[in-house]
Protein backbone atom coordinates (compact mmCIF):
# COMPACT_ATOMS: atom_id res chain seq x y z
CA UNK A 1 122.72 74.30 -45.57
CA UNK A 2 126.44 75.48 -45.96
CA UNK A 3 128.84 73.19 -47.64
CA UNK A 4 132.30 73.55 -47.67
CA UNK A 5 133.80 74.10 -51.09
CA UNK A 6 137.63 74.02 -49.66
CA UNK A 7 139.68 71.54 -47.27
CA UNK A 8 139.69 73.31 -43.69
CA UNK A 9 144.01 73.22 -44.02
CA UNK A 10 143.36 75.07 -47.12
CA UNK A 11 140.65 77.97 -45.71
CA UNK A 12 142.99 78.46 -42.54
CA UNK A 13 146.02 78.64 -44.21
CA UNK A 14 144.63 80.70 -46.72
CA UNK A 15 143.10 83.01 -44.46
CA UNK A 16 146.03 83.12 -42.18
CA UNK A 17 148.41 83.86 -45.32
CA UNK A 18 145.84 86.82 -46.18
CA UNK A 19 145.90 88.58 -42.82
CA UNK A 20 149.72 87.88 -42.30
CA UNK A 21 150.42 89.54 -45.99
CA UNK A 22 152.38 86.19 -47.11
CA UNK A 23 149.66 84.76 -49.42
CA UNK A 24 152.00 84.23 -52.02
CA UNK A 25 154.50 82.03 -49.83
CA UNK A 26 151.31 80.01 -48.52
CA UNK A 27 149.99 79.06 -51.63
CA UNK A 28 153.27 77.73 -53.21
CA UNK A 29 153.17 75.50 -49.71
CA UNK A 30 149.67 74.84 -50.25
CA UNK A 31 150.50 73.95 -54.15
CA UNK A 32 152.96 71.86 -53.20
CA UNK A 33 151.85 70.04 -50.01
CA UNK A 34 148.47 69.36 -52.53
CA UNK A 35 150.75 68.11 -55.17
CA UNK A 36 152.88 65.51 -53.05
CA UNK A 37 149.60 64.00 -51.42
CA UNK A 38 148.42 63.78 -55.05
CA UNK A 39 151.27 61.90 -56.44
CA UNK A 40 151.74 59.65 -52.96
CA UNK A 41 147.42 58.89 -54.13
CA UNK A 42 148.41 57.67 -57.29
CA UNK A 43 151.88 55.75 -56.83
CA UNK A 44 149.55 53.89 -54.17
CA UNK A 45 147.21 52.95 -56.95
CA UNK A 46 149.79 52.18 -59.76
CA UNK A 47 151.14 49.79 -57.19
CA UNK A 48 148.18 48.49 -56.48
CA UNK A 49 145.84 48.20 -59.36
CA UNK A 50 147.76 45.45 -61.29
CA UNK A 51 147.68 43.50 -57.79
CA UNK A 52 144.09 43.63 -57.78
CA UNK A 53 144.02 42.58 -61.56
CA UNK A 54 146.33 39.58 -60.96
CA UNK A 55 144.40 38.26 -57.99
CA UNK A 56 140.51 39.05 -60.13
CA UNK A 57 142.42 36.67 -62.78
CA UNK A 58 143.50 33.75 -60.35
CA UNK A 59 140.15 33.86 -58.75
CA UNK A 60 138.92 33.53 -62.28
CA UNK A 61 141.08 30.98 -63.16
CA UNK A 62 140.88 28.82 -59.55
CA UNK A 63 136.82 28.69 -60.69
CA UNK A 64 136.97 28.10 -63.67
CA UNK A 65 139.49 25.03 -62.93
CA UNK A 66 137.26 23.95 -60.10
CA UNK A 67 133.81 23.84 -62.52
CA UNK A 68 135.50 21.69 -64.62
CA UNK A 69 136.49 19.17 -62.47
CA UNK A 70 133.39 19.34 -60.64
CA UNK A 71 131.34 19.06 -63.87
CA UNK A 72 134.17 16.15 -64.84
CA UNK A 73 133.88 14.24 -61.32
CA UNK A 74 130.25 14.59 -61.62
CA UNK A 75 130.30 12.49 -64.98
CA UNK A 76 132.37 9.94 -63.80
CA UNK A 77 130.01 9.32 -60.83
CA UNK A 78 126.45 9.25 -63.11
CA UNK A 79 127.98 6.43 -65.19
């Protein structure tokens, strides 16, 4: 089976830049159009991986704090 090794923006615009004789000009688009969506990718997850890592340690935390005072609760009551 074929697989496609390139993005189908990238093939057309390549191909069109080819037959059009402005390959150069396309692939400095292409470069940066690739670049931008690159750097938009990981601004997204620098914003969003120390959220995730703050919320994994208050869930932590929240059961952790809960065990305790269910184990605590739960030795009150058997005396």
């Amino acid at each position: 089976p074929a697989t496609r090794q390139f993005p189908d923006m990238f093939s057309n615009m390549y191909r069109t830049g080819e037959i059009s004789g402005t390959l150069d000009d396309t692939l400095r688009r292409l470069h940066t159009f690739y670049q931008d969506s690159a750097t938009r990718k990981l601004n997204a997850l620098a914003e969003w991986l120390p959220r995730l890592a703050y919320i994994g340690i208050v869930i932590y935390l929240a059961i952790y704090i809960l065990r305790f005072w269910v184990g605590y609760y739960d030795r009150i009551l058997a005396s």
